[in-house]
N, C-alpha and C. Protein backbone atom coordinates (compact mmCIF):
# COMPACT_ATOMS: atom_id res chain seq x y z
N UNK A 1 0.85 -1.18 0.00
CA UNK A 1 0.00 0.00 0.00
C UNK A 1 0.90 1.24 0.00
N UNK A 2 0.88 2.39 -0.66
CA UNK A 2 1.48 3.64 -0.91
C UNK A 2 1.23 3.92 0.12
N UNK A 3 2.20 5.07 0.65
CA UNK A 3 1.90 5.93 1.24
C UNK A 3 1.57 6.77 1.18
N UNK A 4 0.92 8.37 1.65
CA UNK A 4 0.05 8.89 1.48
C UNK A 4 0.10 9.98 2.19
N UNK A 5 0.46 11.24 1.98
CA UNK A 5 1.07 12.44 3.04
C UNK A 5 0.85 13.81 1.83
N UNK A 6 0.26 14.72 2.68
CA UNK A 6 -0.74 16.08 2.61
C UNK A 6 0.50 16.86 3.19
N UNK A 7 0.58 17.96 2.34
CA UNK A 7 1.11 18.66 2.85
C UNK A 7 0.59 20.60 2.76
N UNK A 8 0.51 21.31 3.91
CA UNK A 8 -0.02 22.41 3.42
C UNK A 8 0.69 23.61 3.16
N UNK A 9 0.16 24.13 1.69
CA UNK A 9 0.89 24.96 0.76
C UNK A 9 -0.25 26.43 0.84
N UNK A 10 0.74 27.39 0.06
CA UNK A 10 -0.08 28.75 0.45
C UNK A 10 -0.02 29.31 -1.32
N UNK A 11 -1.10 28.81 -2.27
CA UNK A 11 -1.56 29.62 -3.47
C UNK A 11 -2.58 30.54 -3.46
N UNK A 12 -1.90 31.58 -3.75
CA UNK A 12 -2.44 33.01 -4.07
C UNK A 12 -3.04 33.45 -2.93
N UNK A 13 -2.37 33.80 -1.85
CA UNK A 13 -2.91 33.95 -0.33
C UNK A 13 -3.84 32.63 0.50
N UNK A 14 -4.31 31.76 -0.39
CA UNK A 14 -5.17 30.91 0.70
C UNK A 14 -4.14 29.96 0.79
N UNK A 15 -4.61 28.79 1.90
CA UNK A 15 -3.95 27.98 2.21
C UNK A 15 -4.74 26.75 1.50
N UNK A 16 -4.06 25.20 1.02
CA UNK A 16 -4.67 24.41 0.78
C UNK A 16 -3.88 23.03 1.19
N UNK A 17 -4.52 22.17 0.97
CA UNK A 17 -3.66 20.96 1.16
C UNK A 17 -3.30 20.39 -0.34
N UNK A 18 -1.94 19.98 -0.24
CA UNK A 18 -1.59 19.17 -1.74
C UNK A 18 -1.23 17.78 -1.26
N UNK A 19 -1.24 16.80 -2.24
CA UNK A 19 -0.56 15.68 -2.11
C UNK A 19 1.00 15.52 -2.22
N UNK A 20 1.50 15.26 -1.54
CA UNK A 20 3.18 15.55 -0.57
C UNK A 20 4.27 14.53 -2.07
N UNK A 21 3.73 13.74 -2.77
CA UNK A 21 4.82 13.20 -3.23
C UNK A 21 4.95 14.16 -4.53
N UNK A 22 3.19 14.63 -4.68
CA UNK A 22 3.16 15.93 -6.15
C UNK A 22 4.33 16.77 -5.87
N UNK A 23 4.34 17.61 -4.41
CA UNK A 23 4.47 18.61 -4.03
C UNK A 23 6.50 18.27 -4.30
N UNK A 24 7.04 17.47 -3.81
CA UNK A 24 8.23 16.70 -3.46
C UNK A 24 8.59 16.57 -5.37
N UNK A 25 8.03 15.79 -6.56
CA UNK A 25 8.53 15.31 -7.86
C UNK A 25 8.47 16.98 -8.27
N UNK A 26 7.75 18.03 -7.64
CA UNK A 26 7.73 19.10 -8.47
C UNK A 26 8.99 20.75 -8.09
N UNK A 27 9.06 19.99 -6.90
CA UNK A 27 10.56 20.67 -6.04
C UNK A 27 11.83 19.94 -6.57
N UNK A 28 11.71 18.57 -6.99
CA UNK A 28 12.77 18.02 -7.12
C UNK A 28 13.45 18.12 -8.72
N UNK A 29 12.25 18.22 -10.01
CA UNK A 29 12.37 18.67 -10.94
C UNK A 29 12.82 20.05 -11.00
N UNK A 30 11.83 20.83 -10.51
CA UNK A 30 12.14 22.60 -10.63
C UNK A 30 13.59 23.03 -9.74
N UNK A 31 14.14 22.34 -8.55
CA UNK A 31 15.18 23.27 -8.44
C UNK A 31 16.64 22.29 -8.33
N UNK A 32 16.36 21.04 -8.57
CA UNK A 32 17.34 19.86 -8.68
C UNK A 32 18.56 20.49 -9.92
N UNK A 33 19.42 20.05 -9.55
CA UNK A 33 20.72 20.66 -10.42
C UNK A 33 21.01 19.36 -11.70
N UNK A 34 20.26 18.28 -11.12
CA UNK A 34 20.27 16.93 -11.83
C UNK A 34 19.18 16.95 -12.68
N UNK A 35 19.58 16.39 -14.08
CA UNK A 35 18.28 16.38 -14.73
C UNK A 35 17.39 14.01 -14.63
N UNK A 36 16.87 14.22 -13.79
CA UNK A 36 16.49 12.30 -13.15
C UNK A 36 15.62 12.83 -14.65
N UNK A 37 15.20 13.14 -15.57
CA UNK A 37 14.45 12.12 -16.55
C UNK A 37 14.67 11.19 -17.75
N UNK A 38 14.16 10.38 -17.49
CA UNK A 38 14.81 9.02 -18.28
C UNK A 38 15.91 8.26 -17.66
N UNK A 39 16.19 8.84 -16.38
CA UNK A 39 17.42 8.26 -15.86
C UNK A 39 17.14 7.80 -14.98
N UNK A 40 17.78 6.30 -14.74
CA UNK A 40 17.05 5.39 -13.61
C UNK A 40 18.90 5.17 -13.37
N UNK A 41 19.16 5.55 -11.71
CA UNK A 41 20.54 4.68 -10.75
C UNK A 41 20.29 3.26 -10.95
N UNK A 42 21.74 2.90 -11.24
CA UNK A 42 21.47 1.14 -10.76
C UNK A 42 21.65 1.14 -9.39
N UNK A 43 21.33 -0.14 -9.19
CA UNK A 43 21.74 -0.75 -7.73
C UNK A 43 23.14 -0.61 -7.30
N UNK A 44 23.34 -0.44 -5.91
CA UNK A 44 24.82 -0.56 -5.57
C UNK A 44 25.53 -1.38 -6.38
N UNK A 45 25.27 -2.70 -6.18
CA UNK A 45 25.91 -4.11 -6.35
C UNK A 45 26.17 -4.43 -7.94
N UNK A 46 24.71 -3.55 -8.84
CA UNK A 46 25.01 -3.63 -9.79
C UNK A 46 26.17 -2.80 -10.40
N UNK A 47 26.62 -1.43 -9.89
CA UNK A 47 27.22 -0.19 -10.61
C UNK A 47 28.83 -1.28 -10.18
N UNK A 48 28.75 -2.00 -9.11
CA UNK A 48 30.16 -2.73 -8.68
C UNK A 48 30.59 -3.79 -9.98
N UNK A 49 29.21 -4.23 -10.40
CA UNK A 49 29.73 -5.38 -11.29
C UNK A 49 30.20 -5.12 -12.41
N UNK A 50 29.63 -3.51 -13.67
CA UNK A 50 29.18 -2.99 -14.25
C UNK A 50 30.88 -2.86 -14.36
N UNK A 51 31.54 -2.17 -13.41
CA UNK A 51 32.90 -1.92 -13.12
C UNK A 51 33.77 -2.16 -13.61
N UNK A 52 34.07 -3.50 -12.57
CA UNK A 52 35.16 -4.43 -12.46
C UNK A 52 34.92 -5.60 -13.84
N UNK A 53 33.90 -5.31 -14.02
CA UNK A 53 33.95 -6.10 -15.72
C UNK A 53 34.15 -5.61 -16.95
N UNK A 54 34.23 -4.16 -17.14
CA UNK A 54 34.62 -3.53 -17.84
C UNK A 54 35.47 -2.27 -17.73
N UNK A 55 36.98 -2.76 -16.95
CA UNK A 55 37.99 -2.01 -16.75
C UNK A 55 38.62 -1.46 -17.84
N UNK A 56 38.87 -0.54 -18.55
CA UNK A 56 39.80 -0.14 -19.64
C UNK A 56 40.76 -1.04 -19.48
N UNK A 57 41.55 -1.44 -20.16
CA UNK A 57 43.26 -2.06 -20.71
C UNK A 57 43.99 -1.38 -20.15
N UNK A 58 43.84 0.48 -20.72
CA UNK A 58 45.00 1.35 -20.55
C UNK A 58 45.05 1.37 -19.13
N UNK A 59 43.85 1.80 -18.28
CA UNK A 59 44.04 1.64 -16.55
C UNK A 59 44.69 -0.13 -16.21
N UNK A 60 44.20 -0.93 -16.63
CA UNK A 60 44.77 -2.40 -16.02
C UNK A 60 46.52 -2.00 -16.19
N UNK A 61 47.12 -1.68 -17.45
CA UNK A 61 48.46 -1.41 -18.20
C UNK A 61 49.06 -0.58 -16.73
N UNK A 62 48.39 0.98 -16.82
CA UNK A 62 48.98 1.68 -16.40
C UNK A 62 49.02 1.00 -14.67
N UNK A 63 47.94 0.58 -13.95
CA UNK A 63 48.20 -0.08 -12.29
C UNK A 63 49.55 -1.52 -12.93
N UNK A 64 49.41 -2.02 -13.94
CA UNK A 64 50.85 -3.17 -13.69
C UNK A 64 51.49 -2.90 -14.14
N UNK A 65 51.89 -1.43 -14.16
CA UNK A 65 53.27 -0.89 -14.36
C UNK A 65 53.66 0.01 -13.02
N UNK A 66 52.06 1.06 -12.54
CA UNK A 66 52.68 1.43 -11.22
C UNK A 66 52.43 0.40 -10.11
N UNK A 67 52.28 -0.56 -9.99
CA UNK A 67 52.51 -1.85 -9.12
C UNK A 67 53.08 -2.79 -9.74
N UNK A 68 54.27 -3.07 -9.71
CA UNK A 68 54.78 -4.20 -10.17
C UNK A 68 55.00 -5.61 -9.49
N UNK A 69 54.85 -4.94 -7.97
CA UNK A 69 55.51 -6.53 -7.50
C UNK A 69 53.43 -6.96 -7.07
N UNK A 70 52.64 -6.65 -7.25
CA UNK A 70 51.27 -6.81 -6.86
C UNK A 70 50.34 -7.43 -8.10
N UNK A 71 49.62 -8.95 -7.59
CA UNK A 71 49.08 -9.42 -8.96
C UNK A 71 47.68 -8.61 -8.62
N UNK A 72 47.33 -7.98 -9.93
CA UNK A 72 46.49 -6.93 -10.27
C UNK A 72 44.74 -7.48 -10.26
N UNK A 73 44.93 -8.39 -11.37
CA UNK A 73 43.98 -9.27 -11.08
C UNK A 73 43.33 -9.62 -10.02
N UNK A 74 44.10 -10.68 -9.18
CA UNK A 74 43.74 -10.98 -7.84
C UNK A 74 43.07 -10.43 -6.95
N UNK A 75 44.24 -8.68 -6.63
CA UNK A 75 44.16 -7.67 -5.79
C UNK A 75 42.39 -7.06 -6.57
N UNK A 76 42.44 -6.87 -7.80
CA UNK A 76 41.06 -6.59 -7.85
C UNK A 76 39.55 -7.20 -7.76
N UNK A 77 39.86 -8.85 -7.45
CA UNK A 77 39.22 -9.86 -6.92
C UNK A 77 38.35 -9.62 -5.70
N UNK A 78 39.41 -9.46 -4.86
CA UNK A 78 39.49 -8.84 -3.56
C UNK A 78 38.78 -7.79 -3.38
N UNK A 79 39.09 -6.87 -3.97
CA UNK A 79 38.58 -5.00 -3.59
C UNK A 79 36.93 -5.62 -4.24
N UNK A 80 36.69 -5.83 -5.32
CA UNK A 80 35.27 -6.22 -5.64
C UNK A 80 34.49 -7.06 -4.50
N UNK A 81 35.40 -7.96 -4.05
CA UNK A 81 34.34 -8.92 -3.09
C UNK A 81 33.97 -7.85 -1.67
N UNK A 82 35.36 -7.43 -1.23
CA UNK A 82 34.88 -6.40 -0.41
C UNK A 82 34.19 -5.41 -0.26
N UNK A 83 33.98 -5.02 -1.74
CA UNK A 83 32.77 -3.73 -1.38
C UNK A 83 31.39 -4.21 -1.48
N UNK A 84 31.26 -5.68 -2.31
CA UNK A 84 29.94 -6.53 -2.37
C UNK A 84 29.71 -6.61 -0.43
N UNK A 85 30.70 -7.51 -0.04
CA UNK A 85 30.55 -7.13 1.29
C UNK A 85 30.41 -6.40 2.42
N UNK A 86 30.74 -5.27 1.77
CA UNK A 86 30.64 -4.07 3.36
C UNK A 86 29.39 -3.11 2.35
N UNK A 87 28.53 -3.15 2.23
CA UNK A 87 27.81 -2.56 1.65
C UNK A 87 27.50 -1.09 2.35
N UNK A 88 27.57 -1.50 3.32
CA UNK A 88 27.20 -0.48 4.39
C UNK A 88 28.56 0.64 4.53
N UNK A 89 29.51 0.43 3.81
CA UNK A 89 30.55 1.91 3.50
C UNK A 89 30.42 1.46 1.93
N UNK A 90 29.45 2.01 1.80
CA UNK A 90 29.20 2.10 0.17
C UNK A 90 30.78 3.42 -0.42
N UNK A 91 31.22 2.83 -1.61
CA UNK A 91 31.73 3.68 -2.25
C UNK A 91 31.43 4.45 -3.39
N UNK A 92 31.53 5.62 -3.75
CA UNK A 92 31.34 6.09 -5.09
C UNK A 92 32.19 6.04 -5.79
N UNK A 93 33.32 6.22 -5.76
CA UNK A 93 34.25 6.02 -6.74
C UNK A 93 35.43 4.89 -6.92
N UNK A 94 34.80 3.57 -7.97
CA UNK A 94 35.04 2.45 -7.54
C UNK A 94 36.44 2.40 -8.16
N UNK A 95 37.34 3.94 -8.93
CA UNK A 95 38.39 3.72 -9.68
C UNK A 95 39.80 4.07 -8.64
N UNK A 96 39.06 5.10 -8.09
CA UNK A 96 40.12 5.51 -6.69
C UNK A 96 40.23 4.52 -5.90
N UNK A 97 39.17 4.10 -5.44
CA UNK A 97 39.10 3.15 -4.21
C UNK A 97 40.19 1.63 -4.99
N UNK A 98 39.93 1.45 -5.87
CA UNK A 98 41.00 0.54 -6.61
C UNK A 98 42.27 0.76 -6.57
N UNK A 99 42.23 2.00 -6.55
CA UNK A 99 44.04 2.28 -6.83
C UNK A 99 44.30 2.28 -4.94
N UNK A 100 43.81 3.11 -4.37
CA UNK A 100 44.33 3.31 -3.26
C UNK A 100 44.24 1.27 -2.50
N UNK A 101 43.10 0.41 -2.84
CA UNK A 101 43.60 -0.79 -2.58
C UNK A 101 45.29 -1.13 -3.35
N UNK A 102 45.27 -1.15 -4.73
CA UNK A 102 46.36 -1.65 -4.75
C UNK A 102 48.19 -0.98 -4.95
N UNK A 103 47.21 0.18 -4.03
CA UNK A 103 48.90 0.79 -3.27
C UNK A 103 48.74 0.28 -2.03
N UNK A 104 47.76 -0.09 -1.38
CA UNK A 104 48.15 -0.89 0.28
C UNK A 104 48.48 -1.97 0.10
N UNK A 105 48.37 -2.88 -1.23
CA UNK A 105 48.72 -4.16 -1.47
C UNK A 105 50.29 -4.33 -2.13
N UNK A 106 50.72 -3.44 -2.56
CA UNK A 106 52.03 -2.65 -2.77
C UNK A 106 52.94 -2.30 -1.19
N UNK A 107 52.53 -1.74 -0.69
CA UNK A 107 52.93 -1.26 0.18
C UNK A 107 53.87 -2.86 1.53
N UNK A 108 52.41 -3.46 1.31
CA UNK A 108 52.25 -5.00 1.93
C UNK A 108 53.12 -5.69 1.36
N UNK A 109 53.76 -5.42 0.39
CA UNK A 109 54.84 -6.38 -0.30
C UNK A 109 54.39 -7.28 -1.25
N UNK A 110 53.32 -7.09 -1.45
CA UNK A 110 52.36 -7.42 -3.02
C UNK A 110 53.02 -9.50 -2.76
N UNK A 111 52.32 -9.76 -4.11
CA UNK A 111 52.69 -11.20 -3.84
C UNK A 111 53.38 -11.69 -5.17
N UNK A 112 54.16 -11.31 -5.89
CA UNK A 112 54.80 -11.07 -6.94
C UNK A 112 56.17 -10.40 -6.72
N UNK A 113 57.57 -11.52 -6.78
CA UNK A 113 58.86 -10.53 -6.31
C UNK A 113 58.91 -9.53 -7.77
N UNK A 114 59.46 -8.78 -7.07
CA UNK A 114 60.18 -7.51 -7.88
C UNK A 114 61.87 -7.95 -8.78
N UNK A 115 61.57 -7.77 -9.78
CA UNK A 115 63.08 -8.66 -10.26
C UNK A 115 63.78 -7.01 -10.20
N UNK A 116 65.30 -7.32 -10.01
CA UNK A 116 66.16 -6.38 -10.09
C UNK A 116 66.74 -6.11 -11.28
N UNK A 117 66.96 -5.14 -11.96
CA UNK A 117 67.87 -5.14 -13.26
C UNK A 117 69.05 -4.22 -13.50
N UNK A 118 68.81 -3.13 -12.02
CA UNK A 118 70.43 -2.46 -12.34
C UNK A 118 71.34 -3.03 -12.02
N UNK A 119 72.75 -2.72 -11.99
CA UNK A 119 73.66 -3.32 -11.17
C UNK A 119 73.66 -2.71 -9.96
N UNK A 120 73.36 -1.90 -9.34
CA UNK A 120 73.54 -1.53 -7.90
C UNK A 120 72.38 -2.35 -7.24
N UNK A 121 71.49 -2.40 -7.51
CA UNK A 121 70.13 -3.52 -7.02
C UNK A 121 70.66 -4.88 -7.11
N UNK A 122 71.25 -5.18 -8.37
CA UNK A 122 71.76 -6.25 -7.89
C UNK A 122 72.37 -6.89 -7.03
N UNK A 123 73.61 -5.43 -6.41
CA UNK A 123 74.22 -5.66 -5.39
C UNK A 123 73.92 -6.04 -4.31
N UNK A 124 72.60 -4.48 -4.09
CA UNK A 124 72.00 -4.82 -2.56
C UNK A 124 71.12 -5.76 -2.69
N UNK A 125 70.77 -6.64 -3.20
CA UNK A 125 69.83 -7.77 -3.31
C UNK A 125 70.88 -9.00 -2.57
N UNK A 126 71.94 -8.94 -3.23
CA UNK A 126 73.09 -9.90 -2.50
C UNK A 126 73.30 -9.64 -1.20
N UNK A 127 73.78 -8.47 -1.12
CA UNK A 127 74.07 -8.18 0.00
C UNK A 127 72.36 -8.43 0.88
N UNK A 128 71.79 -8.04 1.03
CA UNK A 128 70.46 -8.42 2.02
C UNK A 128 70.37 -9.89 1.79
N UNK A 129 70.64 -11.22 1.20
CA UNK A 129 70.54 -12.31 0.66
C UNK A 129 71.78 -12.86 1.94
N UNK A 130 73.03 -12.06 1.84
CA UNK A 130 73.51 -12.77 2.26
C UNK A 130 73.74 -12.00 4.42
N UNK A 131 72.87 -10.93 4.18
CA UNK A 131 72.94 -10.52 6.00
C UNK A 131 71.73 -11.24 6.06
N UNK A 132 70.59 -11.70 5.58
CA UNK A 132 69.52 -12.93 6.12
C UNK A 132 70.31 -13.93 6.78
N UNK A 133 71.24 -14.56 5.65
CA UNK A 133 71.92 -15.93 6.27
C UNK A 133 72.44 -15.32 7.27
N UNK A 134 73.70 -14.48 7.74
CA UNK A 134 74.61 -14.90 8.82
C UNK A 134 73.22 -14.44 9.80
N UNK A 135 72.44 -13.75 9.88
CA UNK A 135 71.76 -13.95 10.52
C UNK A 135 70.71 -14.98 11.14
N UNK A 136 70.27 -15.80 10.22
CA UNK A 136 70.07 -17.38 10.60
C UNK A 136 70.92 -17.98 11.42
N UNK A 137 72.47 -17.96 10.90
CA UNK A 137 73.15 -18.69 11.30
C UNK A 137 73.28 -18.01 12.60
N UNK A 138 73.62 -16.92 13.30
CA UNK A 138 74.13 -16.46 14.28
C UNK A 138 72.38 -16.82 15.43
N UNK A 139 71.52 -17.03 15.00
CA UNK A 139 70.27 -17.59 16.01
C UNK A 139 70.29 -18.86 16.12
N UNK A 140 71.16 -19.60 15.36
CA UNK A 140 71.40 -21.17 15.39
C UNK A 140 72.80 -21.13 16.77
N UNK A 141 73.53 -20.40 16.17
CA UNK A 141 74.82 -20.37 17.38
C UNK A 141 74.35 -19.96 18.26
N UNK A 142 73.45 -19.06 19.07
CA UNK A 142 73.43 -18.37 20.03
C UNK A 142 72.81 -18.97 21.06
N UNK A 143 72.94 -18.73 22.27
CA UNK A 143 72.89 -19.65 23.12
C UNK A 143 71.14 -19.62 23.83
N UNK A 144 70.66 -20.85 24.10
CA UNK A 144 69.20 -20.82 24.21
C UNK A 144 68.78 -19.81 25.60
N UNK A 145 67.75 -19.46 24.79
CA UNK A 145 67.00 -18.35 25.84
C UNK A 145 66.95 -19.00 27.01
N UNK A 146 66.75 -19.94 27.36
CA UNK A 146 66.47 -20.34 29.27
C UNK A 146 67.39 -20.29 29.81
N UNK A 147 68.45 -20.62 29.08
CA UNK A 147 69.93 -20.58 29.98
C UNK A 147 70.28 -18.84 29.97
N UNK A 148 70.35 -18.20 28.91
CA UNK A 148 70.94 -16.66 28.94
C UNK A 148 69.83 -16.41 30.22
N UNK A 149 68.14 -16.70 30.28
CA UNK A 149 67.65 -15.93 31.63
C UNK A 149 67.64 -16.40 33.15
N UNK A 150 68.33 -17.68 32.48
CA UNK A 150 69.09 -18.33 34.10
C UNK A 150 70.84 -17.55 34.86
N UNK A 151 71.26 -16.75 33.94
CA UNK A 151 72.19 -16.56 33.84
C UNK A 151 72.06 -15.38 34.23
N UNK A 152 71.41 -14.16 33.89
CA UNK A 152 70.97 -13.16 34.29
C UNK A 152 70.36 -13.64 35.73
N UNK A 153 69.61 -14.06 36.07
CA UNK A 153 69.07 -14.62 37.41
C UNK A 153 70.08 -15.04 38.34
N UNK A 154 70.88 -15.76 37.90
CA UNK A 154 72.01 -15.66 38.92
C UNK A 154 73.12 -14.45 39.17
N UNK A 155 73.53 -14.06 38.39
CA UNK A 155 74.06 -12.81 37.93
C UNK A 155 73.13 -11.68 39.28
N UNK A 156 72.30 -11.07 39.15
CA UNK A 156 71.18 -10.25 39.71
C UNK A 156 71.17 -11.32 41.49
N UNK A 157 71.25 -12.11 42.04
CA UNK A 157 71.15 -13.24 42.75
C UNK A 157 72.80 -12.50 43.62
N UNK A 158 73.67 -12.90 42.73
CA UNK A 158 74.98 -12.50 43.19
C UNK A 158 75.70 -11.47 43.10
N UNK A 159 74.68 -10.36 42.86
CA UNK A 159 74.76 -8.65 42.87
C UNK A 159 74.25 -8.03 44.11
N UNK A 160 73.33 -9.01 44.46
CA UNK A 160 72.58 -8.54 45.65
C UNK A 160 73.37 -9.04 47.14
N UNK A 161 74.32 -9.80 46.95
CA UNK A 161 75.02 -10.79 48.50
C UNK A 161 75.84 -9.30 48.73
């Protein structure tokens, strides 16, 4: 059943009652900055699908070039399922909200290594390759935590006599 709401208006000095949705389509036409005729919004869920299924090339190109170590695809898998899901922080702009996902997925260390190609990258790639190891190795040598806090405990024990 419609609803049904009077509202009272003042033509040519008298007062009368109008019907509230007349009164509302004829405010919304006459001083709306939008022209709604012939134009019907899709649904949230639909404008999401509408989207992510018809991304330009040149935007896909241009995000897997400014994200390189981040699979693009995937990451936009993701950002789609999530806004299907949080409906309730609806977004409007589903091209920003894309990019700014896959600079946090960038940021995160993406899931795609980054190949090196200068020679100075090359270097420090070695070099960090090889301070990982002695660092492995030096937690393999080092002596087990219960004993170093038994040791301190006695230590602190025979500070106090």
């Amino acid at each position: 059943m419609p609803m049904f709401f009077e509202i009272k208006v003042r033509v040519d000095g008298q007062e009368k009652w109008a019907d509230g949705h007349k009164v509302f389509k004829y405010l919304l036409e006459e001083y709306s900055k939008i022209n709604y005729k012939g134009k019907v919004i899709d649904p949230y869920t639909t404008r999401i699908d509408k989207f992510y299924s018809n991304i330009p090339q040149e935007l896909l190109d241009t995000w897997k070039s400014a994200y390189p170590n981040v699979n693009i695809d995937q990451e936009l898998i993701k950002c789609k399922a999530w806004l299907l899901s949080n409906t309730n922080k609806a977004k409007k702009d589903f091209k920003r909200f894309s990019n700014n996902w896959l600079a946090k997925a960038m940021e995160n260390g993406g899931q795609i290594p980054v190949s090196f190609t200068t020679k100075s990258e090359i270097v420090l790639e070695k070099k960090m390759k090889k301070f990982r190891k002695e660092q492995e190795i030096a937690a393999q040598e080092s002596a087990p935590q219960d004993w170093v806090q038994n040791l301190i405990t006695k230590t602190k024990n025979n500070m106090k006599k």
